[in-house]
PDB file of N, CA and C in Angstrom:
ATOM      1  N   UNK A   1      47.134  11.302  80.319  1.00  0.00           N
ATOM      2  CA  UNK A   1      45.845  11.971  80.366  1.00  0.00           C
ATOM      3  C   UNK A   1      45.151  11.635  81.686  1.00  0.00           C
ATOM      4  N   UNK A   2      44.501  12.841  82.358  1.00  0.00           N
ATOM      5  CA  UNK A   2      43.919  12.302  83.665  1.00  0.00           C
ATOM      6  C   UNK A   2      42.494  11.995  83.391  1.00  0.00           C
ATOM      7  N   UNK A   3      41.817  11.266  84.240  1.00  0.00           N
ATOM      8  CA  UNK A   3      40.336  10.686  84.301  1.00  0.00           C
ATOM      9  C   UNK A   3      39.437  11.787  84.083  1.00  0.00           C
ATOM     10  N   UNK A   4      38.196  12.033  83.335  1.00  0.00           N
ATOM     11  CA  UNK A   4      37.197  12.776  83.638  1.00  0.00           C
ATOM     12  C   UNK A   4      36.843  12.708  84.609  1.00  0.00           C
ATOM     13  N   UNK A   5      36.161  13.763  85.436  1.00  0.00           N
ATOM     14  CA  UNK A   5      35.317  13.879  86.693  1.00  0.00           C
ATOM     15  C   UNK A   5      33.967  14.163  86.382  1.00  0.00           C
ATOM     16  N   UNK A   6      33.403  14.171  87.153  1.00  0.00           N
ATOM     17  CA  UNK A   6      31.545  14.470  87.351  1.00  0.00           C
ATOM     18  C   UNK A   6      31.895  15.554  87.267  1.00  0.00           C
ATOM     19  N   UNK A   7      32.935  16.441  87.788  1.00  0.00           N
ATOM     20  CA  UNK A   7      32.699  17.688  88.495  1.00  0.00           C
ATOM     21  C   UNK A   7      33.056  18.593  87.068  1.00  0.00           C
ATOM     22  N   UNK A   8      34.210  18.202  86.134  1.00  0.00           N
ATOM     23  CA  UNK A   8      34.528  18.697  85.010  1.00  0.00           C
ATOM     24  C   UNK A   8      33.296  18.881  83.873  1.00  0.00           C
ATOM     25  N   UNK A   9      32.335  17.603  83.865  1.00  0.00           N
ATOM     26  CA  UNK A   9      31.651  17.734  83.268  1.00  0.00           C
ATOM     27  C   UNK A   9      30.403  18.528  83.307  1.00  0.00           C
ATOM     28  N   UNK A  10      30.611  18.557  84.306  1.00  0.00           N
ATOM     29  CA  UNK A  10      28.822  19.697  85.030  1.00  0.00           C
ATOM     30  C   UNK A  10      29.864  20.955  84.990  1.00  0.00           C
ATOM     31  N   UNK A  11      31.175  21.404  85.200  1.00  0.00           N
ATOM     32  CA  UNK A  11      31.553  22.627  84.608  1.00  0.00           C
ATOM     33  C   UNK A  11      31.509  23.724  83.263  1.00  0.00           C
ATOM     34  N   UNK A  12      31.994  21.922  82.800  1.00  0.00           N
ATOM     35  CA  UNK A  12      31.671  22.572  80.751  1.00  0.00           C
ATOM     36  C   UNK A  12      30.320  23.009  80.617  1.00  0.00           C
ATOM     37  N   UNK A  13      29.351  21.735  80.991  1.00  0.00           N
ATOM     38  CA  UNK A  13      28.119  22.107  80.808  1.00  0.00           C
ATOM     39  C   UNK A  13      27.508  23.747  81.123  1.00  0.00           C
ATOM     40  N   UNK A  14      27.866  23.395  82.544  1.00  0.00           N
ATOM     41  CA  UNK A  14      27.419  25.112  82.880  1.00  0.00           C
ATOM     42  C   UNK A  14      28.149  26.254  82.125  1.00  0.00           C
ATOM     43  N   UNK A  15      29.211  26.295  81.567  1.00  0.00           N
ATOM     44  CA  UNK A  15      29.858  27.023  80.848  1.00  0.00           C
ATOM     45  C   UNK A  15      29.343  27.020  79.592  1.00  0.00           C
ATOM     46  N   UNK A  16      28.762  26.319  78.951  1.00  0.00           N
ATOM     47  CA  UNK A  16      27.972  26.084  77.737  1.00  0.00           C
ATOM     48  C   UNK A  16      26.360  27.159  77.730  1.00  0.00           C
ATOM     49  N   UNK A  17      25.583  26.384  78.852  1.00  0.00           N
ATOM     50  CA  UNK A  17      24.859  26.721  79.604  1.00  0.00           C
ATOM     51  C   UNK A  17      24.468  28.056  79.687  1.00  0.00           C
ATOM     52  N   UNK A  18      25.319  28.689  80.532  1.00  0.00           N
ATOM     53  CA  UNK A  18      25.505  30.098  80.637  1.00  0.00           C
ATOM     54  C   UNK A  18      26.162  30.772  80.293  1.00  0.00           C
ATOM     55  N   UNK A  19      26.326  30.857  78.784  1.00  0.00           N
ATOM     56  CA  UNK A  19      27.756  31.583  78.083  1.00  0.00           C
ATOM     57  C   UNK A  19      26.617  32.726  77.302  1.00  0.00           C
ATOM     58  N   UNK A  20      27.397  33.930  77.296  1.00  0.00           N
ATOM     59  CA  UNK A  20      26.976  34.943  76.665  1.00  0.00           C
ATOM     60  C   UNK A  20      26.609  34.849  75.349  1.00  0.00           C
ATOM     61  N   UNK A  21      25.964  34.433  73.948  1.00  0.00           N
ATOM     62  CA  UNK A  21      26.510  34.588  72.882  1.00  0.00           C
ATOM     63  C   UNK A  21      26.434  35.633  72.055  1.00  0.00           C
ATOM     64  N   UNK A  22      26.458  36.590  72.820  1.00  0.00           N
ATOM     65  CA  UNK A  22      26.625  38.148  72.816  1.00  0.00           C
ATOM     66  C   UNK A  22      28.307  38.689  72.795  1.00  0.00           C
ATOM     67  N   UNK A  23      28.781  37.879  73.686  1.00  0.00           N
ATOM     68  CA  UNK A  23      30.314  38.279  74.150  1.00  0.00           C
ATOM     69  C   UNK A  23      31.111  37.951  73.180  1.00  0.00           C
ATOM     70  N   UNK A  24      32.068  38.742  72.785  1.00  0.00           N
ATOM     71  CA  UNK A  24      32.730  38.404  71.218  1.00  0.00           C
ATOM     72  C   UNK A  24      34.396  38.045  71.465  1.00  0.00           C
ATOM     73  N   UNK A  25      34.214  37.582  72.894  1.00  0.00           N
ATOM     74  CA  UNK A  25      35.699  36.798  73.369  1.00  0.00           C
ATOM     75  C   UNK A  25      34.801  35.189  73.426  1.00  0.00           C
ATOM     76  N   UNK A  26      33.807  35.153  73.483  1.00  0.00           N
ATOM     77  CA  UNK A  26      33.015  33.449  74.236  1.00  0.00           C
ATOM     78  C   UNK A  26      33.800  32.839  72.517  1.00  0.00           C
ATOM     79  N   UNK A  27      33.548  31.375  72.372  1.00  0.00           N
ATOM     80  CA  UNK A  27      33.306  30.515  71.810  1.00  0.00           C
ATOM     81  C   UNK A  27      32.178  30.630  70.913  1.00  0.00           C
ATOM     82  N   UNK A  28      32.030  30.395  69.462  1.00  0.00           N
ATOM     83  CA  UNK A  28      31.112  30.556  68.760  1.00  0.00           C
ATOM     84  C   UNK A  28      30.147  29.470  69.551  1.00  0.00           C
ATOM     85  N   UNK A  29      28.612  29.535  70.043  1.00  0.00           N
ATOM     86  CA  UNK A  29      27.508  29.008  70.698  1.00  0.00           C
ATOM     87  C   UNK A  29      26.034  28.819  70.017  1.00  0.00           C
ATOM     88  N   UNK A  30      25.818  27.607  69.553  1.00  0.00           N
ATOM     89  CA  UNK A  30      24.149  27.893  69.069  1.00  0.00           C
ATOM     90  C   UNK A  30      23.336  27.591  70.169  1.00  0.00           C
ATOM     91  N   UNK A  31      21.930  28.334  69.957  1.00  0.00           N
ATOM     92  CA  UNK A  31      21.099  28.265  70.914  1.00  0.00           C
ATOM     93  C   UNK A  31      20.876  26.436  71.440  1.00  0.00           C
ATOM     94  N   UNK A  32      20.767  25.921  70.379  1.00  0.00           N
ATOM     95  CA  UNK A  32      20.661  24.341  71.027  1.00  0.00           C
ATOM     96  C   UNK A  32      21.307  23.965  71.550  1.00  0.00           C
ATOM     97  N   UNK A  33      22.890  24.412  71.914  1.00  0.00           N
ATOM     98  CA  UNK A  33      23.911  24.191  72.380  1.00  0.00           C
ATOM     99  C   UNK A  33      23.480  24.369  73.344  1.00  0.00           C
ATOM    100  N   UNK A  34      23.064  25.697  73.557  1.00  0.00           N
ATOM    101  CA  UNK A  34      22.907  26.108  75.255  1.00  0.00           C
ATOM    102  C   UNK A  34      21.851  25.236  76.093  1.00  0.00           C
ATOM    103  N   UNK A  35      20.697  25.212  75.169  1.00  0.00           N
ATOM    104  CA  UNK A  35      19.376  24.666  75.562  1.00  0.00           C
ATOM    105  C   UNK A  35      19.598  23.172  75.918  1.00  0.00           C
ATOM    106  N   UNK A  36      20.332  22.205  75.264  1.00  0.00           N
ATOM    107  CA  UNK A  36      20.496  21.256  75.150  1.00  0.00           C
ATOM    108  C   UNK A  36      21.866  21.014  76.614  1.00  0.00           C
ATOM    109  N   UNK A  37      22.632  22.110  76.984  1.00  0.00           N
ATOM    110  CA  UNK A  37      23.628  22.096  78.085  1.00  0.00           C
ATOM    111  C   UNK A  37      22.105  22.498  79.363  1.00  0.00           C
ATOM    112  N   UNK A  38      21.596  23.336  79.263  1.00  0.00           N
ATOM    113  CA  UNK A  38      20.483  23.512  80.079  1.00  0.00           C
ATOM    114  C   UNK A  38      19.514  22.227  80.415  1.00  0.00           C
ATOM    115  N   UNK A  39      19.418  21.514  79.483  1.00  0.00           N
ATOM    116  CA  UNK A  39      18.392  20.391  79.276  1.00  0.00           C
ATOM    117  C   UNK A  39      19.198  18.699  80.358  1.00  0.00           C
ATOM    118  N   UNK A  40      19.818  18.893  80.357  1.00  0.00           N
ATOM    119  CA  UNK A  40      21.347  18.109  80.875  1.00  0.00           C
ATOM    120  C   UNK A  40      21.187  18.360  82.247  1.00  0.00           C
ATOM    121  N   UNK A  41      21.560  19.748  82.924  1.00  0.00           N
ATOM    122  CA  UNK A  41      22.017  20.050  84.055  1.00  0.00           C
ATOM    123  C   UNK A  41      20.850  20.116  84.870  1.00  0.00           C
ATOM    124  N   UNK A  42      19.712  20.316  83.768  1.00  0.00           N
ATOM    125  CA  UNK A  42      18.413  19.907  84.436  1.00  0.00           C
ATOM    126  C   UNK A  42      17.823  19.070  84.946  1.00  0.00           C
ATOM    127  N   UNK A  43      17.907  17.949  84.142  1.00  0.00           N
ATOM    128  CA  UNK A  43      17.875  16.446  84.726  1.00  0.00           C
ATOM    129  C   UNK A  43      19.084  16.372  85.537  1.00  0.00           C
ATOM    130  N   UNK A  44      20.210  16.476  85.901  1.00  0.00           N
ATOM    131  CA  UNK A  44      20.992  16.144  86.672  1.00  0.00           C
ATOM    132  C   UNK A  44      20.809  16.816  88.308  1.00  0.00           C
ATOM    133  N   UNK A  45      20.276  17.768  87.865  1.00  0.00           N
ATOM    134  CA  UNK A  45      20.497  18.629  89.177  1.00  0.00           C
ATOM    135  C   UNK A  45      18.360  18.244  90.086  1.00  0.00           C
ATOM    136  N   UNK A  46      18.196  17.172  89.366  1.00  0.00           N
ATOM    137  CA  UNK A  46      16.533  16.817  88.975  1.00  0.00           C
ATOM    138  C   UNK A  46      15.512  18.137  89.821  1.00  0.00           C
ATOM    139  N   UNK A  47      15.795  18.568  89.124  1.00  0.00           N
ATOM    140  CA  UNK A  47      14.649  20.267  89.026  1.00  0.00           C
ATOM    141  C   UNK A  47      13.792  19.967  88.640  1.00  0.00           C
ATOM    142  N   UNK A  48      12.164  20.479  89.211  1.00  0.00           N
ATOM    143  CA  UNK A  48      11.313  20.126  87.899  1.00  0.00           C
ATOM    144  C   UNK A  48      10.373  19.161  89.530  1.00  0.00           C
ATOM    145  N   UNK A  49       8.837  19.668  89.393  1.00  0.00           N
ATOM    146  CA  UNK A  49       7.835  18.543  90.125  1.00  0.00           C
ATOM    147  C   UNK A  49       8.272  16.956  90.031  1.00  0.00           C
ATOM    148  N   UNK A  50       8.654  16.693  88.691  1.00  0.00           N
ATOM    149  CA  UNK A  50       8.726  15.028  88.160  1.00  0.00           C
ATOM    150  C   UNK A  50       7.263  14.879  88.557  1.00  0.00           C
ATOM    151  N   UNK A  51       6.299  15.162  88.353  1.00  0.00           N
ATOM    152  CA  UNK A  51       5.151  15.042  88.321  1.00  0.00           C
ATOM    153  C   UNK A  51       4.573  14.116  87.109  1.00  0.00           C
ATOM    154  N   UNK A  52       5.263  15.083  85.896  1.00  0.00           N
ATOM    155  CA  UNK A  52       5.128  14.261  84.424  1.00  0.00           C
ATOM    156  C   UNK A  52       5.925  13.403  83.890  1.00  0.00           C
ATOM    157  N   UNK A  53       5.444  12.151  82.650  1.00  0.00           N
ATOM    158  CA  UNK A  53       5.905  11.222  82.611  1.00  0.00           C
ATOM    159  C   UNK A  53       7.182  11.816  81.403  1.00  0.00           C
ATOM    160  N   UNK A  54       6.530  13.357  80.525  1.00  0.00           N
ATOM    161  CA  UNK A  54       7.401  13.171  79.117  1.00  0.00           C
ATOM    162  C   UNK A  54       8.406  13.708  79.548  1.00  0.00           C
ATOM    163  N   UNK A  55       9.134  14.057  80.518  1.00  0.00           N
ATOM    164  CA  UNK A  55      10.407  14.613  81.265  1.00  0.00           C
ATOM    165  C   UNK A  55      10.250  16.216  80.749  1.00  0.00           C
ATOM    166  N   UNK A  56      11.267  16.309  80.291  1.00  0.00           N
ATOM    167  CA  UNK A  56      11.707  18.091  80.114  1.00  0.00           C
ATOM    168  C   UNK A  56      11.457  17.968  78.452  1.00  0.00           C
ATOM    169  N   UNK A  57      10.600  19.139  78.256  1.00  0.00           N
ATOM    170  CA  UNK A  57      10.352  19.301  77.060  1.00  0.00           C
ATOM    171  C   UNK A  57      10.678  21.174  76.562  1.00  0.00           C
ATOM    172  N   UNK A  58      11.328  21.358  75.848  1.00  0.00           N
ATOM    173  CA  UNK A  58      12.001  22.708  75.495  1.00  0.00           C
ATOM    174  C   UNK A  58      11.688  22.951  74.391  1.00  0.00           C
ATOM    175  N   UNK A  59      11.113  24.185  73.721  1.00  0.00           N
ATOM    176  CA  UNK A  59      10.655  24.665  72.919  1.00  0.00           C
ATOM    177  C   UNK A  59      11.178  25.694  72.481  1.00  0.00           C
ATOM    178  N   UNK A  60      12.438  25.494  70.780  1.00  0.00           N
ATOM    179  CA  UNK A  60      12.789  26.924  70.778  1.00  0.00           C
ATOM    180  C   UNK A  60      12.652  27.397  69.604  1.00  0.00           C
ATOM    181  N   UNK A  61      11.815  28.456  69.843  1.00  0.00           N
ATOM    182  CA  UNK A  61      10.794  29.151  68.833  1.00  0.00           C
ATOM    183  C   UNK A  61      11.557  30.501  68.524  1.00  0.00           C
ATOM    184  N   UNK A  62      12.677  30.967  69.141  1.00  0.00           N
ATOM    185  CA  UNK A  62      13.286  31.911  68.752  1.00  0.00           C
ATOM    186  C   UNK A  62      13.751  32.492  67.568  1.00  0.00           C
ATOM    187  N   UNK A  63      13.572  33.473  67.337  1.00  0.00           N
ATOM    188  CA  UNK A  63      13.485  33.939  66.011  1.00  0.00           C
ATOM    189  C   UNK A  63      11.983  33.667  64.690  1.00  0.00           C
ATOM    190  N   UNK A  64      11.256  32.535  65.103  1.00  0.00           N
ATOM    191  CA  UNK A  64      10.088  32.445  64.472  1.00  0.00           C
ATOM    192  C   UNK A  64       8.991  33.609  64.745  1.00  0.00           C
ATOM    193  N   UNK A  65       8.542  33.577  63.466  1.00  0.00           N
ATOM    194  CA  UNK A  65       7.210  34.865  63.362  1.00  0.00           C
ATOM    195  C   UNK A  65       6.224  34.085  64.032  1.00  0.00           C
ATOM    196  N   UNK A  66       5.089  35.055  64.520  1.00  0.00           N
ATOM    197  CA  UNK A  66       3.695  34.529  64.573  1.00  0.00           C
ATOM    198  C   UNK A  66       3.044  34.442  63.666  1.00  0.00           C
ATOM    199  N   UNK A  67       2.128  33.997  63.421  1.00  0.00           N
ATOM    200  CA  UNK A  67       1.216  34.077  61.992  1.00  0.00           C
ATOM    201  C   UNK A  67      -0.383  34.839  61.816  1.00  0.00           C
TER     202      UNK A  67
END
């Protein structure tokens, strides 16, 4: 078995990341999957003012009604 790389792992991620889950060849994908591969590459790639102390905070309200 060969070593993981940095580089393998920021691949999957982005492949996670940015996967269709529309496309009916992809990998079955839940939204936290993605959000949570997004949430990752975010801090890694450190995007973001860093202004604030609570880091990256993601909110997924998808599919919820308003009231």
């Amino acid at each position: 078995m060969q070593p993981i790389t940095p580089e393998q792992v920021l691949d999957e991620l982005a492949c996670i990341a940015f996967a269709d889950p529309r496309d009916p060849e992809a990998l079955p994908l839940k939204i936290a999957d993605k959000l949570r591969a997004l949430e990752l590459l975010y801090k890694h790639l450190g995007l973001g003012d860093g202004g604030g102390e609570e880091g990256v905070v993601i909110v997924d309200d998808v599919g919820k009604e308003e009231p």
